[in-house]
PDB file of N, CA and C in Angstrom:
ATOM      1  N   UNK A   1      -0.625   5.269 -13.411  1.00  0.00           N
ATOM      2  CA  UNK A   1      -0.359   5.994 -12.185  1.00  0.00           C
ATOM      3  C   UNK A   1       1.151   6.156 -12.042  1.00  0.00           C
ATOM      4  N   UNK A   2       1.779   7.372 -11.453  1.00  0.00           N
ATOM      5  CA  UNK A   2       3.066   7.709 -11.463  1.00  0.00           C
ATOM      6  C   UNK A   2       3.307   7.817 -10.131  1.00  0.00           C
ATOM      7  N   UNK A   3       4.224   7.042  -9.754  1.00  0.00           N
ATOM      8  CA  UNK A   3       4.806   7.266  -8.562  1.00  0.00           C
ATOM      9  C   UNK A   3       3.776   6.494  -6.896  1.00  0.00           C
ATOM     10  N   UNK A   4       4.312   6.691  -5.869  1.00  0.00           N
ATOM     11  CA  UNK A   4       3.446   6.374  -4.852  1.00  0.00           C
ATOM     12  C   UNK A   4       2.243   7.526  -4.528  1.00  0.00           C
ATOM     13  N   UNK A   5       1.300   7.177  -4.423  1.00  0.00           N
ATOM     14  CA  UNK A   5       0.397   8.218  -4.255  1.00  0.00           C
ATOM     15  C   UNK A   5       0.970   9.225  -2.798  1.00  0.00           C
ATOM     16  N   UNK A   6       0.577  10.530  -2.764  1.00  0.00           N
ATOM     17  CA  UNK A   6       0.993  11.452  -1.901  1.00  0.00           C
ATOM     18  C   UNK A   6       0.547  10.940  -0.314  1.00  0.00           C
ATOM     19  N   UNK A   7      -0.424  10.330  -0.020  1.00  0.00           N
ATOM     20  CA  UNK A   7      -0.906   9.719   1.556  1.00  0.00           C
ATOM     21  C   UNK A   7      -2.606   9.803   1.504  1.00  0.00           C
ATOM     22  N   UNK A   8      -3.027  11.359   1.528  1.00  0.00           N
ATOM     23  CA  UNK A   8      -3.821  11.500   1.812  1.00  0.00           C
ATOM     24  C   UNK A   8      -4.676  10.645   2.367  1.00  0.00           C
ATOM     25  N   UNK A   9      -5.790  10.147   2.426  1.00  0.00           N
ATOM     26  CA  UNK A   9      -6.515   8.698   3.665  1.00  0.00           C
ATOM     27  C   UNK A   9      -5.417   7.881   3.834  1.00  0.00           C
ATOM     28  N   UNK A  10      -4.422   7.383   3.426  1.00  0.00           N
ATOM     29  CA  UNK A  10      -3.341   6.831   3.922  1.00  0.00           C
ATOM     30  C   UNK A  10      -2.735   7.276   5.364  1.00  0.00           C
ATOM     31  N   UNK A  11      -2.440   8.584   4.909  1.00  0.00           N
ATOM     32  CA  UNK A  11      -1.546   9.086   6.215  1.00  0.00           C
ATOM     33  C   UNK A  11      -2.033   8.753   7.210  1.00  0.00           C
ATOM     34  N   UNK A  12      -0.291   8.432   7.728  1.00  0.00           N
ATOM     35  CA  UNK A  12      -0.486   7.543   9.246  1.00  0.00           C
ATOM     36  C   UNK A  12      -0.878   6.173   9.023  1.00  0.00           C
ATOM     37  N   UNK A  13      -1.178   5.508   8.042  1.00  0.00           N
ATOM     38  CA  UNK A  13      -1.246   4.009   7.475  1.00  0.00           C
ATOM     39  C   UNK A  13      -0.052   3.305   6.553  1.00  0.00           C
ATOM     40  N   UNK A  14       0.788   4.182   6.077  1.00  0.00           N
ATOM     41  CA  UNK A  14       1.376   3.590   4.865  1.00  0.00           C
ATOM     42  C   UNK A  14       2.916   2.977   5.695  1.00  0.00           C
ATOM     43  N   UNK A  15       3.140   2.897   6.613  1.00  0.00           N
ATOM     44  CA  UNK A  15       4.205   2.202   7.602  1.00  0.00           C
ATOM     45  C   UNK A  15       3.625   1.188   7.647  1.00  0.00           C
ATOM     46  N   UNK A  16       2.866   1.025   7.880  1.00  0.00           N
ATOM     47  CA  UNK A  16       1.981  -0.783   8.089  1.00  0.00           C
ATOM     48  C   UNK A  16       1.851  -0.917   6.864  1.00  0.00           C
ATOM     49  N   UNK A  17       1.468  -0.414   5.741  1.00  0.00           N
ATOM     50  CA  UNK A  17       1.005  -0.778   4.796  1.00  0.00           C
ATOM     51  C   UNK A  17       2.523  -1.325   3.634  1.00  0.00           C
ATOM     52  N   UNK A  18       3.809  -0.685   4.190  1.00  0.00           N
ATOM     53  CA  UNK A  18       5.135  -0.735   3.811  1.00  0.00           C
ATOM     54  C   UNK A  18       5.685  -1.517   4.268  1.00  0.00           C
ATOM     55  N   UNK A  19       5.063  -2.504   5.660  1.00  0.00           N
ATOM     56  CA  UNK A  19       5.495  -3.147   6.113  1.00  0.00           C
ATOM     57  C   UNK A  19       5.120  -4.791   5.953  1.00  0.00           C
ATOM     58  N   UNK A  20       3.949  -4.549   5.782  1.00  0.00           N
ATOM     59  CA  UNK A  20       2.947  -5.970   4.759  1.00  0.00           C
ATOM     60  C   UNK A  20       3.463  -6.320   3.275  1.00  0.00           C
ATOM     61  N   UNK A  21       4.234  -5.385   2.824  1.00  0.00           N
ATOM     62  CA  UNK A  21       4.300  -5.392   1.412  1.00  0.00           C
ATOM     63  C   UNK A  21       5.873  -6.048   1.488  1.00  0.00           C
ATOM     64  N   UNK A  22       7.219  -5.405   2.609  1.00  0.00           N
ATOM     65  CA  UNK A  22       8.138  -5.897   2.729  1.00  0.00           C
ATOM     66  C   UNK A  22       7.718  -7.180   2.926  1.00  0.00           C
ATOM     67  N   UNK A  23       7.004  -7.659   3.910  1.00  0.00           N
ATOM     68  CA  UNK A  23       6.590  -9.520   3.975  1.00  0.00           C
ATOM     69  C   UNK A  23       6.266  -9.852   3.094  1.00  0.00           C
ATOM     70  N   UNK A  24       5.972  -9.580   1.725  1.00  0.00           N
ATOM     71  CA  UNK A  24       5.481  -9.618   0.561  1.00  0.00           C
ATOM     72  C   UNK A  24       3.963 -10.347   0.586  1.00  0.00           C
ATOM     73  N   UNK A  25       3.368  -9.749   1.451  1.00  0.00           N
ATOM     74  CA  UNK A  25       1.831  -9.640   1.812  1.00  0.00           C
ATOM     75  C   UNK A  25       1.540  -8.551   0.782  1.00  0.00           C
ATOM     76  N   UNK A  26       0.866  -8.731  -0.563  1.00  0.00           N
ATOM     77  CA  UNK A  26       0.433  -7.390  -1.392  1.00  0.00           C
ATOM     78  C   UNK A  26      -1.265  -8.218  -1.880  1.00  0.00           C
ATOM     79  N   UNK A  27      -1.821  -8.693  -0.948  1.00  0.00           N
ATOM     80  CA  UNK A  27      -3.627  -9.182  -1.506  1.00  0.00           C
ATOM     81  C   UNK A  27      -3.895  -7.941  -0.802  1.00  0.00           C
ATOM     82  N   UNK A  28      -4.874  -7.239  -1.504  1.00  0.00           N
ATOM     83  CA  UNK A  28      -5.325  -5.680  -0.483  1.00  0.00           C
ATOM     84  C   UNK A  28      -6.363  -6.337   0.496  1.00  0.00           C
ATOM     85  N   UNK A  29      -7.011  -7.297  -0.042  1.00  0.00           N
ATOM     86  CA  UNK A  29      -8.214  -7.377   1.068  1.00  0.00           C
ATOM     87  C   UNK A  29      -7.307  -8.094   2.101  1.00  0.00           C
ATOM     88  N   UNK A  30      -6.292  -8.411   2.467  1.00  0.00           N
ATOM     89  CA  UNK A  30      -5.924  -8.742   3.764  1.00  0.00           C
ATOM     90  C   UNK A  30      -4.792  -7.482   4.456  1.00  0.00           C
ATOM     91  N   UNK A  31      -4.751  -6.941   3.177  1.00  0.00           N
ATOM     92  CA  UNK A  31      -3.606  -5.827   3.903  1.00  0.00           C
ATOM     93  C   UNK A  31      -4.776  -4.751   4.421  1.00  0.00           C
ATOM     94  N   UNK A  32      -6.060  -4.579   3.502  1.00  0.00           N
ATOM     95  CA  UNK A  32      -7.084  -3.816   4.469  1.00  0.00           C
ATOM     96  C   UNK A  32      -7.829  -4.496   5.635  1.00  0.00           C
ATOM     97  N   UNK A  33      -7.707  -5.116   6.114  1.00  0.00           N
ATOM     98  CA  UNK A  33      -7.990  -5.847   7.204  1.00  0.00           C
ATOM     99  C   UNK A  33      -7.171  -5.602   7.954  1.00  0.00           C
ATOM    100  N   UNK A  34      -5.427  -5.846   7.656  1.00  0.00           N
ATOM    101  CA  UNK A  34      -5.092  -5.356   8.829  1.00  0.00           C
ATOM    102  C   UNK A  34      -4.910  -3.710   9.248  1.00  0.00           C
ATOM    103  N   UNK A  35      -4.983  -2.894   7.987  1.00  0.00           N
ATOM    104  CA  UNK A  35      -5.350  -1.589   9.032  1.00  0.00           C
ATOM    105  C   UNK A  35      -6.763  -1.222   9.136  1.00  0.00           C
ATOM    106  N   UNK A  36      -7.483  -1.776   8.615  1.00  0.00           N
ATOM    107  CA  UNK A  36      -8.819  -1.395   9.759  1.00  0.00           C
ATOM    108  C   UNK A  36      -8.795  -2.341  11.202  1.00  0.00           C
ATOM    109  N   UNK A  37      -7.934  -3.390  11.671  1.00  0.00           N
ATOM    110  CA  UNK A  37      -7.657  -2.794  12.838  1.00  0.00           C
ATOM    111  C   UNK A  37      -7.213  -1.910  13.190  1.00  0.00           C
ATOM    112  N   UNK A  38      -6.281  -0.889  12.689  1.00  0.00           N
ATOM    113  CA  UNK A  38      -5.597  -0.019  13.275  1.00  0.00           C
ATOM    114  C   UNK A  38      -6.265   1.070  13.317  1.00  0.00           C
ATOM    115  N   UNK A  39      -7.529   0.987  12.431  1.00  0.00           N
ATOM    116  CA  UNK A  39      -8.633   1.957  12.910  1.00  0.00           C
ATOM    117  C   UNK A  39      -8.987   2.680  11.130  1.00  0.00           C
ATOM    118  N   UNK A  40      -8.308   2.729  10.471  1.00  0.00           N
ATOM    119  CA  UNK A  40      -8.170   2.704   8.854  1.00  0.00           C
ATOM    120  C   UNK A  40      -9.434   2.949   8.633  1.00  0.00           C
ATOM    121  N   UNK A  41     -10.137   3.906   7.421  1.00  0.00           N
ATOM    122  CA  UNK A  41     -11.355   3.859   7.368  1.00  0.00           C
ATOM    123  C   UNK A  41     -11.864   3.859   5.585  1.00  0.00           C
ATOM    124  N   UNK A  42     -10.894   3.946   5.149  1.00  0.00           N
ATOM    125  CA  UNK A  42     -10.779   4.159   3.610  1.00  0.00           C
ATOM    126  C   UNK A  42     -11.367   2.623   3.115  1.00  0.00           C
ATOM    127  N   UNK A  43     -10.951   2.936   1.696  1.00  0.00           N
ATOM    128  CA  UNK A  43     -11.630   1.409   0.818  1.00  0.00           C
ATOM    129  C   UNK A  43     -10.520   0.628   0.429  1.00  0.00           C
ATOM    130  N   UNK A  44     -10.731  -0.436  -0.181  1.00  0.00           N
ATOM    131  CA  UNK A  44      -9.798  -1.094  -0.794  1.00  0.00           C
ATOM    132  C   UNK A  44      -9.110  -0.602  -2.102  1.00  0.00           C
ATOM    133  N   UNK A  45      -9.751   0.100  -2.868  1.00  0.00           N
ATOM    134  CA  UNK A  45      -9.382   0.739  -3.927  1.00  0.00           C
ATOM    135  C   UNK A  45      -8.060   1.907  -3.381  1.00  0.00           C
ATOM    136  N   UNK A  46      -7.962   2.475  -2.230  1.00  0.00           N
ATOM    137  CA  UNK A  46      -6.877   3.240  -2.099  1.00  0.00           C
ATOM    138  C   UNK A  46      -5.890   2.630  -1.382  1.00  0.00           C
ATOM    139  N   UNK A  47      -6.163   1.101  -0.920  1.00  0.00           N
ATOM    140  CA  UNK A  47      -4.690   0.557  -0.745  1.00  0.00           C
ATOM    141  C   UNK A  47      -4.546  -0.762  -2.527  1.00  0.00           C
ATOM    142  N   UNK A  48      -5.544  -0.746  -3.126  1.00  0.00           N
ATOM    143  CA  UNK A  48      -5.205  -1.448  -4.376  1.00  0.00           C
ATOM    144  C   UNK A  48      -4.335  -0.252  -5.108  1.00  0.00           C
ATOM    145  N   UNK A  49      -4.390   0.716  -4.833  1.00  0.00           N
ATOM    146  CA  UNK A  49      -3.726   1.793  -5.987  1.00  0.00           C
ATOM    147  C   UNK A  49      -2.459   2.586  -5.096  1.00  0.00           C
ATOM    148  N   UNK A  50      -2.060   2.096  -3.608  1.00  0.00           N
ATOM    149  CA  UNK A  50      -0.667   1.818  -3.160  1.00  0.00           C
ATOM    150  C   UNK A  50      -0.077   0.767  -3.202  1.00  0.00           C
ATOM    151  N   UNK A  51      -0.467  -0.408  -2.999  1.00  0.00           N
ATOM    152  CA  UNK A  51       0.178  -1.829  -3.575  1.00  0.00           C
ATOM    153  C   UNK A  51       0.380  -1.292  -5.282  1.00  0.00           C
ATOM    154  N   UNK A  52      -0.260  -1.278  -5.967  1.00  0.00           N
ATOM    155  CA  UNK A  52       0.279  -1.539  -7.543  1.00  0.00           C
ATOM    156  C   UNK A  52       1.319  -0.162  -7.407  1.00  0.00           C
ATOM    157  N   UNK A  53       1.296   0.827  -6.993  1.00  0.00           N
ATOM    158  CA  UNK A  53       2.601   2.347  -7.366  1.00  0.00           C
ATOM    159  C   UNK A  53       3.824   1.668  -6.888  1.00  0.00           C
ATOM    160  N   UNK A  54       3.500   0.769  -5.783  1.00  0.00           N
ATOM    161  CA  UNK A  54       4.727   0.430  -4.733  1.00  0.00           C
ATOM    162  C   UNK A  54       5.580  -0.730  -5.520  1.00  0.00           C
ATOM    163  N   UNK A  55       4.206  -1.929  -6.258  1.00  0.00           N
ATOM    164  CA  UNK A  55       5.291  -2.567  -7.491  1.00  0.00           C
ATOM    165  C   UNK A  55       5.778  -2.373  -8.592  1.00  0.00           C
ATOM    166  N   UNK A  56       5.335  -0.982  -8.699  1.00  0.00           N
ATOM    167  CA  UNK A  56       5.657  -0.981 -10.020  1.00  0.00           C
ATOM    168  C   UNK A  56       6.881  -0.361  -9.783  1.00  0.00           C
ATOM    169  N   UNK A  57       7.261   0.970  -8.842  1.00  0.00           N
ATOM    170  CA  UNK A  57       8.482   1.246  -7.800  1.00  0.00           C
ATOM    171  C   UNK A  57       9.433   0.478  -8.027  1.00  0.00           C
ATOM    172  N   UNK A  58       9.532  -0.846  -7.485  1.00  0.00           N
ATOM    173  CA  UNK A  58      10.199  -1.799  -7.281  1.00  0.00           C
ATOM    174  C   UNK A  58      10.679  -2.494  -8.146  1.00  0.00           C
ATOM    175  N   UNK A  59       9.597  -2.350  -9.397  1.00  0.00           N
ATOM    176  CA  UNK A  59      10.190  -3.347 -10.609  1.00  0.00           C
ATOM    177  C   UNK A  59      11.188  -1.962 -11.252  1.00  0.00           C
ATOM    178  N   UNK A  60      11.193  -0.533 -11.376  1.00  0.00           N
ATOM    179  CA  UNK A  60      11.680   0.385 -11.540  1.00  0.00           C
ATOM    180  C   UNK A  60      12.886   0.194 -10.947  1.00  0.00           C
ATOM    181  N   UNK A  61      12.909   0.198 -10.049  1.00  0.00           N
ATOM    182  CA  UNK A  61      14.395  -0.022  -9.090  1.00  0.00           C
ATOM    183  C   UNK A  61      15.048  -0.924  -9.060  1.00  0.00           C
ATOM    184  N   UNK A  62      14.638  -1.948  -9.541  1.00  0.00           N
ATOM    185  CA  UNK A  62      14.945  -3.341 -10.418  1.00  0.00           C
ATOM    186  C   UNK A  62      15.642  -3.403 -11.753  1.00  0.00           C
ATOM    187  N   UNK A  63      15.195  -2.912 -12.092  1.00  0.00           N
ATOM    188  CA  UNK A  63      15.451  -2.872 -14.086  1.00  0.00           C
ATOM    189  C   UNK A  63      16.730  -1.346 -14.109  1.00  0.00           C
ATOM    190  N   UNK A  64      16.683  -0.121 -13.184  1.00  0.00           N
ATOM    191  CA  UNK A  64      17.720   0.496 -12.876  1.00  0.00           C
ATOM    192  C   UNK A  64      19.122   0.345 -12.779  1.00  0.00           C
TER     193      UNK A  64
END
């Protein structure tokens, strides 16, 4: 996978979801928990495949 995925079922989630990951909270089943409080309706598979773009990002911006 290249890059962060574009949003799509994200949008309007990926601020919380950017913000769990800064706490370095990256287990999806608790980062999907906390936005299906926020009302979130997607699966775990589309915040497992923004956690891994977002580290791999990071290790990119790392090794840069």
């Amino acid at each position: 996978m290249k890059g962060k995925p574009k949003g799509g079922i994200l949008k309007g989630y990926t601020g919380i979801l950017d913000s769990l990951l800064s706490q370095g909270i990256t287990n999806s089943v608790v980062c999907l928990e906390r936005l299906r409080q926020e009302g979130f309706t997607g699966g775990r598979t589309t915040v497992k495949d923004y956690i891994a773009a977002h580290e791999t990002s990071e290790i990119e911006n790392v090794t840069a």
